[in-house]
PDB file of N, CA and C in Angstrom:
ATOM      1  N   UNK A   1       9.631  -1.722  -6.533  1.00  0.00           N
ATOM      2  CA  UNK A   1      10.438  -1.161  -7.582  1.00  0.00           C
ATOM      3  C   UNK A   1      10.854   0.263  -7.220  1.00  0.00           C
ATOM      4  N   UNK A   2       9.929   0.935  -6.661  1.00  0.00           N
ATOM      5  CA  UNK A   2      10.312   2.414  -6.454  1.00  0.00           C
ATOM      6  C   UNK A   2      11.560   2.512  -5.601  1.00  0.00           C
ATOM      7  N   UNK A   3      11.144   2.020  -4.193  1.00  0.00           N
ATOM      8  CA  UNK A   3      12.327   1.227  -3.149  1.00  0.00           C
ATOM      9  C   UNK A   3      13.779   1.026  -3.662  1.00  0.00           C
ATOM     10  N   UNK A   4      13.382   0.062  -4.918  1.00  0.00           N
ATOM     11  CA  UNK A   4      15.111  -0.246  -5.152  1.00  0.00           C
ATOM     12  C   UNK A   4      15.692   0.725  -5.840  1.00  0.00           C
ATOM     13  N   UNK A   5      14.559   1.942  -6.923  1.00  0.00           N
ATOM     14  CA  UNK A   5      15.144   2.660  -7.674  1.00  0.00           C
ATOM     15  C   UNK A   5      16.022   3.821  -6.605  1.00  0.00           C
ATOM     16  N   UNK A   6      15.273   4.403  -5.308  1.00  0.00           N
ATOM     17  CA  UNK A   6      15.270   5.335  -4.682  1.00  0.00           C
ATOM     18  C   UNK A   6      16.981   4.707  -3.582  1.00  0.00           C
ATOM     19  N   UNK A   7      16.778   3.366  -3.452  1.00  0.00           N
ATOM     20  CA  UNK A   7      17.870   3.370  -2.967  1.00  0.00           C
ATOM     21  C   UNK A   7      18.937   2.998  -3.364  1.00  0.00           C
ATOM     22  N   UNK A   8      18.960   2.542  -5.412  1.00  0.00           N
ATOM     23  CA  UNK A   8      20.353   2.741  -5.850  1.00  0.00           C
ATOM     24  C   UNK A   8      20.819   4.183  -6.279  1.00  0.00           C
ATOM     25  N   UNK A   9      19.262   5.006  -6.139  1.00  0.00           N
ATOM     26  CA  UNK A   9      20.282   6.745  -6.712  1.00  0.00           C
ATOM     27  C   UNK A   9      20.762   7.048  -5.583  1.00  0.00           C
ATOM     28  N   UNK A  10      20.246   6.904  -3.969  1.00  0.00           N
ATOM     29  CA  UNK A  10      20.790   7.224  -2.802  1.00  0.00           C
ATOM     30  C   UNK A  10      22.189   6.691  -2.179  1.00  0.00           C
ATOM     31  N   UNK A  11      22.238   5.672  -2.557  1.00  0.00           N
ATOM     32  CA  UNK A  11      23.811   4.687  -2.885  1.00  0.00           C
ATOM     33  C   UNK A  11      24.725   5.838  -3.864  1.00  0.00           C
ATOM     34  N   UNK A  12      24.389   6.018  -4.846  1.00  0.00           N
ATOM     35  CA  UNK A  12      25.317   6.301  -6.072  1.00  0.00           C
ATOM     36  C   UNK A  12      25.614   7.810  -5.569  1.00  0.00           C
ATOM     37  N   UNK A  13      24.585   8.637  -5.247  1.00  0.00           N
ATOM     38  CA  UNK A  13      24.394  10.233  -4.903  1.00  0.00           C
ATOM     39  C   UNK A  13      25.036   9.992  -3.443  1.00  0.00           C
ATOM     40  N   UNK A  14      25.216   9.597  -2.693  1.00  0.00           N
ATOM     41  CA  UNK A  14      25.819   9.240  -1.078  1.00  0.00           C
ATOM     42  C   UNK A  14      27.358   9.144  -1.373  1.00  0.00           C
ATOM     43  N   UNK A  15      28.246  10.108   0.050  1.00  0.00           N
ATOM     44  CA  UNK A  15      29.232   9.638  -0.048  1.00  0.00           C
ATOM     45  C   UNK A  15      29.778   8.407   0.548  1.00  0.00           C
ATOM     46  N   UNK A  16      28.579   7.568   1.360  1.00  0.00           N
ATOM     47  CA  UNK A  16      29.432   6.590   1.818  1.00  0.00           C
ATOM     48  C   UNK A  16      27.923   5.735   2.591  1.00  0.00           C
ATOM     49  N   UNK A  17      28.155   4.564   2.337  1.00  0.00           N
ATOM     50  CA  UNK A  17      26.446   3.494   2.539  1.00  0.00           C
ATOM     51  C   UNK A  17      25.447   3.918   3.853  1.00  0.00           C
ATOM     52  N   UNK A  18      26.024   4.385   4.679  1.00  0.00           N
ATOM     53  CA  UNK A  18      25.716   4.988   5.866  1.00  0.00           C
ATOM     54  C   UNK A  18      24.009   5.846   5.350  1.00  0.00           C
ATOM     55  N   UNK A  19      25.192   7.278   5.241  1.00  0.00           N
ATOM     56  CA  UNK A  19      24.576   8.339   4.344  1.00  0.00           C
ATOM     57  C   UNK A  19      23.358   7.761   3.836  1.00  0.00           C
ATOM     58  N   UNK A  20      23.549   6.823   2.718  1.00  0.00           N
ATOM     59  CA  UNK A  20      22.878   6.161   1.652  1.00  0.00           C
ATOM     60  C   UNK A  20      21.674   5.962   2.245  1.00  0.00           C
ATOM     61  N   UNK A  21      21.660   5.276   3.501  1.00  0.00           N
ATOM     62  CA  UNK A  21      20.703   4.271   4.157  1.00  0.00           C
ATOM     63  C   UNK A  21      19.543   5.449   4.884  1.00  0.00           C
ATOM     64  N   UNK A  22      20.136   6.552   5.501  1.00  0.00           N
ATOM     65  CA  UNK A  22      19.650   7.516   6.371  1.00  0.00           C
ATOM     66  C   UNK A  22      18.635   7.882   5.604  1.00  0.00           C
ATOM     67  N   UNK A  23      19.373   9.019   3.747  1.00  0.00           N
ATOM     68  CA  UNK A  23      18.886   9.103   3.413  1.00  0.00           C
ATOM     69  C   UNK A  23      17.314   8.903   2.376  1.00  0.00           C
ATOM     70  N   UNK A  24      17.645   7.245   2.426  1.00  0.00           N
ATOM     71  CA  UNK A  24      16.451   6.601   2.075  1.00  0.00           C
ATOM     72  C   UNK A  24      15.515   6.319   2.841  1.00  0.00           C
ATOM     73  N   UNK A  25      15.735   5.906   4.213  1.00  0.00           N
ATOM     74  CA  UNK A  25      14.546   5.758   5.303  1.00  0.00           C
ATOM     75  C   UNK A  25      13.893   7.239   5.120  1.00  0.00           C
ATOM     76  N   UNK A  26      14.865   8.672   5.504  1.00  0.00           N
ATOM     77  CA  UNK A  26      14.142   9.403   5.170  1.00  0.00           C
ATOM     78  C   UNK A  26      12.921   9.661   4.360  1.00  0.00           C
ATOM     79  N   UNK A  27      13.387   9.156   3.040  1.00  0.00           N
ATOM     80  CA  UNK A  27      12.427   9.688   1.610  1.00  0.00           C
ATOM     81  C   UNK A  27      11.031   8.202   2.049  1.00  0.00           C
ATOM     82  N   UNK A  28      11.506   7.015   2.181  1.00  0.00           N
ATOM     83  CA  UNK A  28      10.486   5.944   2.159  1.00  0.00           C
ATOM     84  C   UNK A  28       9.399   6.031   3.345  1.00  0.00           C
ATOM     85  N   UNK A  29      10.256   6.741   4.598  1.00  0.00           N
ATOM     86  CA  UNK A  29       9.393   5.952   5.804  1.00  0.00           C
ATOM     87  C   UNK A  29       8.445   6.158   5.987  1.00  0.00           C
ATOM     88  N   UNK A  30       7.959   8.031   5.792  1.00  0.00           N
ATOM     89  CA  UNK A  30       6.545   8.447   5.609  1.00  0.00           C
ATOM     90  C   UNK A  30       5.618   7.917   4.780  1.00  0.00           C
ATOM     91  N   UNK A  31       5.965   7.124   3.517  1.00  0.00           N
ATOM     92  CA  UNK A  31       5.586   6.666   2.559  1.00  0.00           C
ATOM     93  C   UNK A  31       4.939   5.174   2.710  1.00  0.00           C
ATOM     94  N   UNK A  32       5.774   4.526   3.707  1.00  0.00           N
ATOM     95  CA  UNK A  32       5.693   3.152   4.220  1.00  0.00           C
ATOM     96  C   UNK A  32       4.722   2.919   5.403  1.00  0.00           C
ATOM     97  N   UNK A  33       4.934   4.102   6.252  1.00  0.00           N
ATOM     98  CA  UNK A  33       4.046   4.164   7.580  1.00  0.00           C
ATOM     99  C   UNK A  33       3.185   5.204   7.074  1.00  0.00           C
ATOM    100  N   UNK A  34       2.619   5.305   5.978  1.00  0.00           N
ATOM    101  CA  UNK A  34       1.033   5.193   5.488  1.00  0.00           C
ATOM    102  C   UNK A  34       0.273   4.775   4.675  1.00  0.00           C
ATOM    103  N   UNK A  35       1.086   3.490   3.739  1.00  0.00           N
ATOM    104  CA  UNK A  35       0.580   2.580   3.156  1.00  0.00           C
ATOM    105  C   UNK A  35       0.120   0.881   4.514  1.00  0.00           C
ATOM    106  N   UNK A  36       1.003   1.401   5.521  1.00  0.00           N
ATOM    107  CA  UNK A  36       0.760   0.042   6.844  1.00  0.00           C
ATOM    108  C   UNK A  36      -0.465   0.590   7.555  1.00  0.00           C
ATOM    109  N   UNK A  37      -1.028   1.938   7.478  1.00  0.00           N
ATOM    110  CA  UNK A  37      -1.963   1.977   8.310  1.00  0.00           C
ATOM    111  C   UNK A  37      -2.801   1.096   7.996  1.00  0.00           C
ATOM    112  N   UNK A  38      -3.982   0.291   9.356  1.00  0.00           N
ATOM    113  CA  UNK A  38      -5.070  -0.854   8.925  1.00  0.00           C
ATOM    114  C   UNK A  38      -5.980   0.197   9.958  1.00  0.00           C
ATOM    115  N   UNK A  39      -7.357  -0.298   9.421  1.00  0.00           N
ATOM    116  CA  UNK A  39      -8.830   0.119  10.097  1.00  0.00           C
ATOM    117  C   UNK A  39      -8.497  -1.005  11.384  1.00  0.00           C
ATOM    118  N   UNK A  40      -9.094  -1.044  12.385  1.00  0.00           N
ATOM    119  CA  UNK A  40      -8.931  -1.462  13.691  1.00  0.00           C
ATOM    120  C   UNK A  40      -9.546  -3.082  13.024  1.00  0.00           C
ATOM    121  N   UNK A  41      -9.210  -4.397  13.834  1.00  0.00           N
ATOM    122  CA  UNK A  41      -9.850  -5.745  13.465  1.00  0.00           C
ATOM    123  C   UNK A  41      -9.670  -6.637  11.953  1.00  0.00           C
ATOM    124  N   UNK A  42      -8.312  -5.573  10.925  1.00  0.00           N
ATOM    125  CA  UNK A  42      -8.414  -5.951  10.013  1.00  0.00           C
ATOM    126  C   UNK A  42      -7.487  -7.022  10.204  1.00  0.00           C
ATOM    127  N   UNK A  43      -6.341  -6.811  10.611  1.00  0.00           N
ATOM    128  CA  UNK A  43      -5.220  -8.419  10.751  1.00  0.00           C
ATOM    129  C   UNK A  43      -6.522  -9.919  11.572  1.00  0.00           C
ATOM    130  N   UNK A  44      -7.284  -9.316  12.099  1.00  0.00           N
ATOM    131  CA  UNK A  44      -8.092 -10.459  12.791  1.00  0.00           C
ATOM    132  C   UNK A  44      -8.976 -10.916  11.650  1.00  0.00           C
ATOM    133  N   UNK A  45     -10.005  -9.881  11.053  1.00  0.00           N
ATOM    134  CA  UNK A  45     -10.273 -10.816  10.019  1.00  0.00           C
ATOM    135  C   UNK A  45     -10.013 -11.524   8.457  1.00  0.00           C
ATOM    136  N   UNK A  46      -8.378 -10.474   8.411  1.00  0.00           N
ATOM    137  CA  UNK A  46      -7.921 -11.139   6.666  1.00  0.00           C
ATOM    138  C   UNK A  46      -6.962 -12.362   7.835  1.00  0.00           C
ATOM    139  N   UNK A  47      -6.846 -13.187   8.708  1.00  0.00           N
ATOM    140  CA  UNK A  47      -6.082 -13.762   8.921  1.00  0.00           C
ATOM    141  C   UNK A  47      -6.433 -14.653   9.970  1.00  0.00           C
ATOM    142  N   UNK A  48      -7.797 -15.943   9.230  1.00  0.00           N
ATOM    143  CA  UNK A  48      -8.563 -16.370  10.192  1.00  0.00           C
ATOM    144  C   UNK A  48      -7.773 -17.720  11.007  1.00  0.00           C
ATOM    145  N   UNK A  49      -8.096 -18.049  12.422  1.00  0.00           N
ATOM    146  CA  UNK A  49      -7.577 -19.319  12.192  1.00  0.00           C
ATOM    147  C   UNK A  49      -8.332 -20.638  12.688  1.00  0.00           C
ATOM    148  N   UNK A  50      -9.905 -20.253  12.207  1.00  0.00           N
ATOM    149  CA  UNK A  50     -10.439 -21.980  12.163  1.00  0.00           C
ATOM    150  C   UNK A  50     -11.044 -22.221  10.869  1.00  0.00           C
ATOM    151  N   UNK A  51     -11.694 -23.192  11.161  1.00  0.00           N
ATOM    152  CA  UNK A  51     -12.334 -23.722   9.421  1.00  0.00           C
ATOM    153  C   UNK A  51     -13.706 -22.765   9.185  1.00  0.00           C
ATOM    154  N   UNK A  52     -14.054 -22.298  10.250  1.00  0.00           N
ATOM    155  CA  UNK A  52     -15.496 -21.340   9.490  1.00  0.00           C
ATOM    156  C   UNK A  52     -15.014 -19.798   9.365  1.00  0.00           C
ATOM    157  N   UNK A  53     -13.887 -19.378  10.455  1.00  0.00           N
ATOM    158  CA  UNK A  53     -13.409 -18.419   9.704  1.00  0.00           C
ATOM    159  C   UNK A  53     -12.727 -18.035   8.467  1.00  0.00           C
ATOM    160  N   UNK A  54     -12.104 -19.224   8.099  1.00  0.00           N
ATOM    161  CA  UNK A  54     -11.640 -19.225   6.668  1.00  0.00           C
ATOM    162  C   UNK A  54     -12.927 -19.691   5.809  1.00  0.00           C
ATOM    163  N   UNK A  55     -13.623 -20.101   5.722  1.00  0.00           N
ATOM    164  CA  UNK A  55     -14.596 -20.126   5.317  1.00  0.00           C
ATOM    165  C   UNK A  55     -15.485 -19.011   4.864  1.00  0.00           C
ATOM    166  N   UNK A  56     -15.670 -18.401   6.140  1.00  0.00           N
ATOM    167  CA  UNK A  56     -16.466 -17.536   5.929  1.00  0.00           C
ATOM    168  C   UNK A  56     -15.865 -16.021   5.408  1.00  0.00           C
ATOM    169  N   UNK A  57     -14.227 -15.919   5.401  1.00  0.00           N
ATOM    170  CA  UNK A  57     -13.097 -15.065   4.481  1.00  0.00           C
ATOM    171  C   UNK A  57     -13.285 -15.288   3.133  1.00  0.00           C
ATOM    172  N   UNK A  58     -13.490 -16.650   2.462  1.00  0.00           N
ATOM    173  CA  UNK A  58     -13.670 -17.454   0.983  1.00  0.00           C
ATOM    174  C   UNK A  58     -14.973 -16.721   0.143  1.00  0.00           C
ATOM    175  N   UNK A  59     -15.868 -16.787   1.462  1.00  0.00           N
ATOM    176  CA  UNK A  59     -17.477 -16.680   1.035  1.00  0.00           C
ATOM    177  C   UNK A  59     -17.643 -15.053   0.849  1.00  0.00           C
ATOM    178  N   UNK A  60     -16.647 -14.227   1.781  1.00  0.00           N
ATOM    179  CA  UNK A  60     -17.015 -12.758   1.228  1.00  0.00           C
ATOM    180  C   UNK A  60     -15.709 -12.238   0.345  1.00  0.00           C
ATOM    181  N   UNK A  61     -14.706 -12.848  -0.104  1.00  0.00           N
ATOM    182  CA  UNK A  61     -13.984 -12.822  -1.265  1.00  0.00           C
ATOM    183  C   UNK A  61     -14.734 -13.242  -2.406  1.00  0.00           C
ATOM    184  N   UNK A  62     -15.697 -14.217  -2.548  1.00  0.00           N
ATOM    185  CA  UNK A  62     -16.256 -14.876  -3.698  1.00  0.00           C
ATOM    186  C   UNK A  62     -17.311 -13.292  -4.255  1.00  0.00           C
ATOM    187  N   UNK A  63     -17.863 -13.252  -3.197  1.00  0.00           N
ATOM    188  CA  UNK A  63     -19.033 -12.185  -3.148  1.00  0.00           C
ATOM    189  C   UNK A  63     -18.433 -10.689  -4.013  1.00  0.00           C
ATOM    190  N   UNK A  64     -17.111 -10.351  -3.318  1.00  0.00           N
ATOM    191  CA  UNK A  64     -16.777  -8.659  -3.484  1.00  0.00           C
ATOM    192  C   UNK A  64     -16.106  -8.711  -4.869  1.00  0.00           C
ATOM    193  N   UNK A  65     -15.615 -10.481  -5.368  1.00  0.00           N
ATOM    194  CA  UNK A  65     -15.269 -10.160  -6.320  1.00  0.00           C
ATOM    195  C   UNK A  65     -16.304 -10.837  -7.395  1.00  0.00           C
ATOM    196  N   UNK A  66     -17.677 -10.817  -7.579  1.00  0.00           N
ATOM    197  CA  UNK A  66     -18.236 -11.221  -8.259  1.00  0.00           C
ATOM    198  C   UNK A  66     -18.509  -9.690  -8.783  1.00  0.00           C
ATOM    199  N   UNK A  67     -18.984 -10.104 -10.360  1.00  0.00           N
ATOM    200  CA  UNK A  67     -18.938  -9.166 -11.414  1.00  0.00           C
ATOM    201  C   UNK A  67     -20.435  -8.170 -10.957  1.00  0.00           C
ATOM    202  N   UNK A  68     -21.542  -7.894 -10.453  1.00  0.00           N
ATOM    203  CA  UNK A  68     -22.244  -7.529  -9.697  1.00  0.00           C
ATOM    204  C   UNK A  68     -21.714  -6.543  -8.937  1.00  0.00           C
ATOM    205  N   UNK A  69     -21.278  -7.029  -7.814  1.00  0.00           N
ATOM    206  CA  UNK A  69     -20.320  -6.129  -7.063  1.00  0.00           C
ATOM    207  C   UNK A  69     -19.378  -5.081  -7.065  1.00  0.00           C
ATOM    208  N   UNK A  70     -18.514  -5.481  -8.593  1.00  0.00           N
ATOM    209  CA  UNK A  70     -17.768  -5.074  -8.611  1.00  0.00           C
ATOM    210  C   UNK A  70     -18.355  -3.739  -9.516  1.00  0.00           C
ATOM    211  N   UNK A  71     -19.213  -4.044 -10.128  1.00  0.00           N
ATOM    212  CA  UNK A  71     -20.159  -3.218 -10.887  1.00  0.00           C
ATOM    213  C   UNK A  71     -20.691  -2.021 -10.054  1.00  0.00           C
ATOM    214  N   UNK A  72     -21.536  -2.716  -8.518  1.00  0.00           N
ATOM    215  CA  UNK A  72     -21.800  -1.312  -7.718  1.00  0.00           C
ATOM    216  C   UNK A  72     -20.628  -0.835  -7.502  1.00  0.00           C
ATOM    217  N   UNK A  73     -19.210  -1.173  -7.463  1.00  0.00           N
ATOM    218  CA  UNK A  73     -18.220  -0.308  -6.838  1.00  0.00           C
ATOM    219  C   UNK A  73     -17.922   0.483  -7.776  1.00  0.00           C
ATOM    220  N   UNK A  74     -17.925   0.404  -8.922  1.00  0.00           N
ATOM    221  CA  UNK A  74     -17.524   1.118  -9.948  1.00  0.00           C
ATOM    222  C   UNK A  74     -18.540   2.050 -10.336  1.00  0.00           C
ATOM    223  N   UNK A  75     -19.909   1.935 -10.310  1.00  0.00           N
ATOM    224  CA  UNK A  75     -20.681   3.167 -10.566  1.00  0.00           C
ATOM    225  C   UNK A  75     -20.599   3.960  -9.117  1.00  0.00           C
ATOM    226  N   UNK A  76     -20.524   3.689  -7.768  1.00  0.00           N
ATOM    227  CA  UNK A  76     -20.800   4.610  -6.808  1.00  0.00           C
ATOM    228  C   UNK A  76     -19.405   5.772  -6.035  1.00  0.00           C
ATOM    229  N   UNK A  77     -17.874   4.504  -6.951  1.00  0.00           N
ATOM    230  CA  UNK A  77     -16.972   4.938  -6.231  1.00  0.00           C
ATOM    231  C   UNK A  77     -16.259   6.609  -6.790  1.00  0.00           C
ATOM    232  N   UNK A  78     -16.255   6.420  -8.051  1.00  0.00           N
ATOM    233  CA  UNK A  78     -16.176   8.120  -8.563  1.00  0.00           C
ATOM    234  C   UNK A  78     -15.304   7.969  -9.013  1.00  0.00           C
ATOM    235  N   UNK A  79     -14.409   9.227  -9.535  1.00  0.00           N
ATOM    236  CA  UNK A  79     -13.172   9.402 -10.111  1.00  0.00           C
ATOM    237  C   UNK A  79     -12.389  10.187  -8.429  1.00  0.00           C
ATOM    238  N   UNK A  80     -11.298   9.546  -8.304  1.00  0.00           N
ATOM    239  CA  UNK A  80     -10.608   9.554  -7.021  1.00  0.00           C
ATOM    240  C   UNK A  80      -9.366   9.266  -7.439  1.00  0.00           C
ATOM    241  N   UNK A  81      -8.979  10.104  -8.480  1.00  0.00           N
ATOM    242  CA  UNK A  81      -7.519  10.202  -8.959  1.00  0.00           C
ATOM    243  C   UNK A  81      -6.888  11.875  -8.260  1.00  0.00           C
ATOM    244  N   UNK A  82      -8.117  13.045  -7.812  1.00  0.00           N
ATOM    245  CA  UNK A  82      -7.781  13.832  -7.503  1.00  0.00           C
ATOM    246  C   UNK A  82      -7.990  14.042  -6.147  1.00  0.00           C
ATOM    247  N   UNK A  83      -8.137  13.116  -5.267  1.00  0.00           N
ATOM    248  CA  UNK A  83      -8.472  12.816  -3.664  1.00  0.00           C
ATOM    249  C   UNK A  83      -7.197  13.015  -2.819  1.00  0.00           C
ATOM    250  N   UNK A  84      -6.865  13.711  -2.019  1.00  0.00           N
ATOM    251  CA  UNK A  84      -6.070  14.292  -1.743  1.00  0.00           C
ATOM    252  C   UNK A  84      -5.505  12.795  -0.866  1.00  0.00           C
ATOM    253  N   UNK A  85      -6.319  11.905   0.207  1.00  0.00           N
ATOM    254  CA  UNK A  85      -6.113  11.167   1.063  1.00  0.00           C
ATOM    255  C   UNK A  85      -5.098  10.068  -0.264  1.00  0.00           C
ATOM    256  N   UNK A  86      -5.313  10.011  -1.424  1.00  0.00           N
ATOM    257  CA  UNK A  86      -4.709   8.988  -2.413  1.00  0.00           C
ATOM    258  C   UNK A  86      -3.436   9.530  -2.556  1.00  0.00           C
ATOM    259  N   UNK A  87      -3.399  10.613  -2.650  1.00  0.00           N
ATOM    260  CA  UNK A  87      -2.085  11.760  -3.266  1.00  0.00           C
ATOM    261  C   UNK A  87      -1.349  11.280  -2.178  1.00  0.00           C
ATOM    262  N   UNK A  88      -1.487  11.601  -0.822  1.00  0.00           N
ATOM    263  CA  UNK A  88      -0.653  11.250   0.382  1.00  0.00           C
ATOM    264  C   UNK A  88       0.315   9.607   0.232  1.00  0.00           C
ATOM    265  N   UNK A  89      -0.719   8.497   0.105  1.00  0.00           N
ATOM    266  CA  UNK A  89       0.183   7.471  -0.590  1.00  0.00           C
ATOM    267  C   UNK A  89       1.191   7.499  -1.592  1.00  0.00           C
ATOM    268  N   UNK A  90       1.429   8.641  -2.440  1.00  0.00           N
ATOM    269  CA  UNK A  90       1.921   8.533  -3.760  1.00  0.00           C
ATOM    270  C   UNK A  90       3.295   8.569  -3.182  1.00  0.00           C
ATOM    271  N   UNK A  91       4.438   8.135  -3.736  1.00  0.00           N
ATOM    272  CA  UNK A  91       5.905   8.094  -3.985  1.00  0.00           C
ATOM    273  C   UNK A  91       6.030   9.279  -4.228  1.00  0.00           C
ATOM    274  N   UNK A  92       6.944  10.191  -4.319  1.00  0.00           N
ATOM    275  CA  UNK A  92       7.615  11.224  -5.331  1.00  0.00           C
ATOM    276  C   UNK A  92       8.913  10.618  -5.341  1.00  0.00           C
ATOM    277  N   UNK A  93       9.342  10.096  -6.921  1.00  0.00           N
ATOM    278  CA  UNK A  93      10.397   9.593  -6.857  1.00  0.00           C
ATOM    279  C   UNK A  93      11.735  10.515  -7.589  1.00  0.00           C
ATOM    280  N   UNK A  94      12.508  11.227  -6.798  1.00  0.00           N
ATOM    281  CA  UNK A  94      13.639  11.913  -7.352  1.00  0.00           C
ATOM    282  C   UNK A  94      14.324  11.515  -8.802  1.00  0.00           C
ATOM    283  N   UNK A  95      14.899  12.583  -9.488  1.00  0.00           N
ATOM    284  CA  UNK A  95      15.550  12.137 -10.410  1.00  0.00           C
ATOM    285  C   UNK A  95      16.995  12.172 -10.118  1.00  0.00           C
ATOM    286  N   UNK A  96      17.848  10.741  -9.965  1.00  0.00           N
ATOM    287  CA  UNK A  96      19.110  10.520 -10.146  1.00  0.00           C
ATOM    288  C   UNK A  96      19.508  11.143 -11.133  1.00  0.00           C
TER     289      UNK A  96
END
């Protein structure tokens, strides 16, 4: 949603689609190439391809999302609304 908002004000504010396009890779790309960063081995294991690796993907999805779990994550993880590494993900979306 942000995406389409950012690139119909960049369309409308642009004199010509070119422009438009430049200026949106601009504003998105930093934004995009650090929501794609992965920890090293993660495409290998969210993306198994035999029957015990999917299996064994099922068995620690069942686990992280059982109510237990999700319980230690929530008492140990904190308030991390003011974490600077989160802020870096954030959009700033211009006003058209």
């Amino acid at each position: 949603m942000a995406g389409a908002y950012i690139l119909a004000g960049e369309l409308y504010r642009a004199g010509n689609y070119e422009e438009a396009f430049r200026n949106y890779e601009k504003i998105m790309k930093p934004y995009v190439q650090e929501c794609q960063k992965l920890p090293p081995g993660i495409p290998r294991i969210v993306y198994p391809e035999s029957r015990v690796g999917v299996a064994l993907l099922n068995q620690l999805i069942a686990i992280v999302g059982s109510k237990p779990v999700k319980w230690l994550m929530r008492v140990f993880s904190g308030d991390k609304k003011d974490n600077k590494k989160n802020r870096a993900k954030e959009i700033i979306l211009p006003d058209y």
